[in-house]
N, C-alpha and C. Protein backbone atom coordinates (compact mmCIF):
# COMPACT_ATOMS: atom_id res chain seq x y z
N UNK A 1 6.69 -5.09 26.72
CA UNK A 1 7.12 -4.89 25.35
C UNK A 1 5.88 -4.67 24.47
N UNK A 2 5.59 -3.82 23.70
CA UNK A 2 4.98 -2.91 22.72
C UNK A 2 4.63 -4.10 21.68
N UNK A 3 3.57 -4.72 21.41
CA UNK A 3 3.26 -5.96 19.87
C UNK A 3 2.65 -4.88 19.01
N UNK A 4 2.50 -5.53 17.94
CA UNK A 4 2.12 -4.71 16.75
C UNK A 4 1.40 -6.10 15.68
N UNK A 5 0.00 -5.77 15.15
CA UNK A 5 0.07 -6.45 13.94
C UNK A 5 0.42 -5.58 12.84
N UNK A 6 0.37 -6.35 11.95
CA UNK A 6 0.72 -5.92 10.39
C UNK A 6 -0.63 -5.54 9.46
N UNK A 7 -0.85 -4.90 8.35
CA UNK A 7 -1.72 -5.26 7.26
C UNK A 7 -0.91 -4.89 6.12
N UNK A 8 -1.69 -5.56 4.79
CA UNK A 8 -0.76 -5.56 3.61
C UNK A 8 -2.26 -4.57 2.77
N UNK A 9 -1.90 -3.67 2.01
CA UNK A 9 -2.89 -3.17 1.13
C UNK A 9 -2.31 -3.52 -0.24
N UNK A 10 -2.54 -4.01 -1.49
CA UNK A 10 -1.80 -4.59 -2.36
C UNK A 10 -2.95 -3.33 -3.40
N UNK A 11 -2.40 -2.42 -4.42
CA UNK A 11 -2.58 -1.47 -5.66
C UNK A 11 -2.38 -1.88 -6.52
N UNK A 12 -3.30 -2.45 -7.44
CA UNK A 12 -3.06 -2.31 -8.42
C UNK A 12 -2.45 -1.23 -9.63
N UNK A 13 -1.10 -1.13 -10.74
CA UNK A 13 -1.05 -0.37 -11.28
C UNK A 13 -1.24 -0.55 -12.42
N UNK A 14 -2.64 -0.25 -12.90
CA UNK A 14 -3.14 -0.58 -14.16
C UNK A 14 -2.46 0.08 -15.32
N UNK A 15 -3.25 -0.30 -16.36
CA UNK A 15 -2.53 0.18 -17.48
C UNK A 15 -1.36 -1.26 -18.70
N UNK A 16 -1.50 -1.15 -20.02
CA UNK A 16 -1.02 -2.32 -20.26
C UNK A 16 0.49 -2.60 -20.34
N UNK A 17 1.11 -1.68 -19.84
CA UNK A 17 2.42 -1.70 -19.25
C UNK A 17 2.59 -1.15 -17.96
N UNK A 18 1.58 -1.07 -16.91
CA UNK A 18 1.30 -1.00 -15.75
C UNK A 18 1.77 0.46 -15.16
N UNK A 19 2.15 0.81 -13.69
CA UNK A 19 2.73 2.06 -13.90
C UNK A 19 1.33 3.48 -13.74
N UNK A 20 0.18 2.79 -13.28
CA UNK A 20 -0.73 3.76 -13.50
C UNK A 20 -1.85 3.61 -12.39
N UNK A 21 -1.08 4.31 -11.39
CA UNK A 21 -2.02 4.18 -9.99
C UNK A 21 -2.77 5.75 -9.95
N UNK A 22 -3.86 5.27 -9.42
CA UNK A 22 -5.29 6.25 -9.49
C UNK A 22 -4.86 7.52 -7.99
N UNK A 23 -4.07 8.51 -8.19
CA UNK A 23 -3.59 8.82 -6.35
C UNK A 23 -4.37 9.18 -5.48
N UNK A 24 -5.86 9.73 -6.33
CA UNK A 24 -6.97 9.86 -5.74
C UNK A 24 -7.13 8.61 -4.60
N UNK A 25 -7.75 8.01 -5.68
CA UNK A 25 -8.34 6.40 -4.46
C UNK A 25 -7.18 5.94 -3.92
N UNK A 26 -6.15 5.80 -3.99
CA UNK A 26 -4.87 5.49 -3.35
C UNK A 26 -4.71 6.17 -2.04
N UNK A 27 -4.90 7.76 -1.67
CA UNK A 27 -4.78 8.33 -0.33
C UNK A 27 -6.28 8.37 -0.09
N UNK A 28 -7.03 8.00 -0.45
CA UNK A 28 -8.67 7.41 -0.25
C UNK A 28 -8.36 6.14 0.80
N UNK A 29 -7.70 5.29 0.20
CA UNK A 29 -7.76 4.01 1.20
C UNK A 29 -5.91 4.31 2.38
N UNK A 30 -5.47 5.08 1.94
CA UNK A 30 -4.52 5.54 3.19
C UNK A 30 -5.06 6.25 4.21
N UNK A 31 -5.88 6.99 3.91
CA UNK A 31 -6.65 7.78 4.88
C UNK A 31 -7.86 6.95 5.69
N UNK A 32 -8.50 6.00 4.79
CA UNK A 32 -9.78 5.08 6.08
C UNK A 32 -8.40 4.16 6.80
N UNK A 33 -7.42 3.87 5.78
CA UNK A 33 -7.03 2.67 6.71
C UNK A 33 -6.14 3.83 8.47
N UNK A 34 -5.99 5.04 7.90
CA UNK A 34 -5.25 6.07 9.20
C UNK A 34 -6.48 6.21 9.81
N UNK A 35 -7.48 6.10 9.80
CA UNK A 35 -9.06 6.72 10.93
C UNK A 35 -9.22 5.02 11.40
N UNK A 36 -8.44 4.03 11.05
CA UNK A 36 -8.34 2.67 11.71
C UNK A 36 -7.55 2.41 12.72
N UNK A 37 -6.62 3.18 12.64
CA UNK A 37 -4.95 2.81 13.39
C UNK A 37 -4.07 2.56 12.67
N UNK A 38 -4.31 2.59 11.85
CA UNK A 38 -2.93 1.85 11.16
C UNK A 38 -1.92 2.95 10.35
N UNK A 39 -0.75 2.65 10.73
CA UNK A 39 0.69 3.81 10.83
C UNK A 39 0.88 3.07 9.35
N UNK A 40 0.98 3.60 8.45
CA UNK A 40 1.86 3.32 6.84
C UNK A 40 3.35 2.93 7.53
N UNK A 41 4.27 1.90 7.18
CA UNK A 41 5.71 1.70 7.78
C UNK A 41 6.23 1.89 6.03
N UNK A 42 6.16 1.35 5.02
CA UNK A 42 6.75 1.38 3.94
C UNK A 42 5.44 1.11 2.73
N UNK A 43 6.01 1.54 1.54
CA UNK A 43 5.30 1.33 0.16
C UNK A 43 6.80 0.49 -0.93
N UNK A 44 6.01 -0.65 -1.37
CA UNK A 44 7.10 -1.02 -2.39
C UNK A 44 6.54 -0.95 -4.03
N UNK A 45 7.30 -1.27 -4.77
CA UNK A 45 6.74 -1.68 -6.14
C UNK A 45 7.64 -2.59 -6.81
N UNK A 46 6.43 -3.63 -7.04
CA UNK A 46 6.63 -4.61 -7.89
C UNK A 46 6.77 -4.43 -9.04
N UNK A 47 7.59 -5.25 -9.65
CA UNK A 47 8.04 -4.58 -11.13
C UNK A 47 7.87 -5.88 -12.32
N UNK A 48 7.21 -5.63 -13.34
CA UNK A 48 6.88 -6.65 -14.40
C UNK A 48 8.15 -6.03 -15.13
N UNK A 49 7.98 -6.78 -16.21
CA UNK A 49 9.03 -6.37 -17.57
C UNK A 49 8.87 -5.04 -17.92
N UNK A 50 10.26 -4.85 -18.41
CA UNK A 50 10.80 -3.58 -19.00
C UNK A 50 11.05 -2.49 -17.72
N UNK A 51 10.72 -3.07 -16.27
CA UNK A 51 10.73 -2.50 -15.32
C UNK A 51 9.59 -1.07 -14.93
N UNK A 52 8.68 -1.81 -15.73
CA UNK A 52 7.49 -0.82 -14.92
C UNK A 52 6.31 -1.72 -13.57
N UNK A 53 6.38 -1.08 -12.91
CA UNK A 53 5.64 -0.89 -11.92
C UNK A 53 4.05 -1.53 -11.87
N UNK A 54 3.66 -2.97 -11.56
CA UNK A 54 2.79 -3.50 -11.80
C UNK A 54 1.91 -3.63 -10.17
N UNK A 55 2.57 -3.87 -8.92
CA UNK A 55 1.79 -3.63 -7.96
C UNK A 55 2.76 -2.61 -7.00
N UNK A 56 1.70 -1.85 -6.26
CA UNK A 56 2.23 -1.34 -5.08
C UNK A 56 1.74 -1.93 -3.65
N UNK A 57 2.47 -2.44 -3.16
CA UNK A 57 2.43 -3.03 -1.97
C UNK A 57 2.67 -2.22 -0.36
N UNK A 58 1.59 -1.43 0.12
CA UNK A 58 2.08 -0.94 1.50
C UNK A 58 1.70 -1.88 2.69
N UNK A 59 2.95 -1.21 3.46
CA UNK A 59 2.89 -2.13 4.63
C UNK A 59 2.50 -1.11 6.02
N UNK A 60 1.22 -1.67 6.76
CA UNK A 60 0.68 -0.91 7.32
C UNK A 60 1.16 -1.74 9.09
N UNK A 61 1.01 -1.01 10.64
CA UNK A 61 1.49 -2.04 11.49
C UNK A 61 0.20 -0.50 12.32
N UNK A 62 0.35 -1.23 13.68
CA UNK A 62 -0.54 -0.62 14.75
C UNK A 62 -0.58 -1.60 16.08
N UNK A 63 -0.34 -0.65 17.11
CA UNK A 63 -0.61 -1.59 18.80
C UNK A 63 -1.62 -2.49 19.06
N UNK A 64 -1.04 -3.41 19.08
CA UNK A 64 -2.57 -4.59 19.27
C UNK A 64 -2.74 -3.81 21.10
N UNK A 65 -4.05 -3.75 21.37
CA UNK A 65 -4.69 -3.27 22.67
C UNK A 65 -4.81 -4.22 24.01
């Protein structure tokens, strides 16, 4: 049977009603963490008041060896 760990990359979305991720540096650190192993499985967003978007949370997994 196939194991897998996990990693969590946690984004900040700045801005003072949040909602304001940089997409540059964002597929900056998707791309070192893909030349690592690690498969993206999902992206979420956390939501402060008024329902904007304060973190993005991806969830990264890969074959332990």
């Amino acid at each position: 049977m196939e194991q897998y760990e996990y990693k969590t990359l946690l984004t900040d979305a700045k801005g003072f009603f949040g909602g304001k991720v940089d997409p540059n540096i964002l597929q900056l650190q998707l791309n070192e963490l893909g030349r690592q192993g690690w498969e993206l499985v999902s992206t979420v967003a956390t939501v402060q008041s008024y329902g904007s978007t304060r973190w993005l949370i991806s969830i990264f997994k890969r074959k332990i060896q």
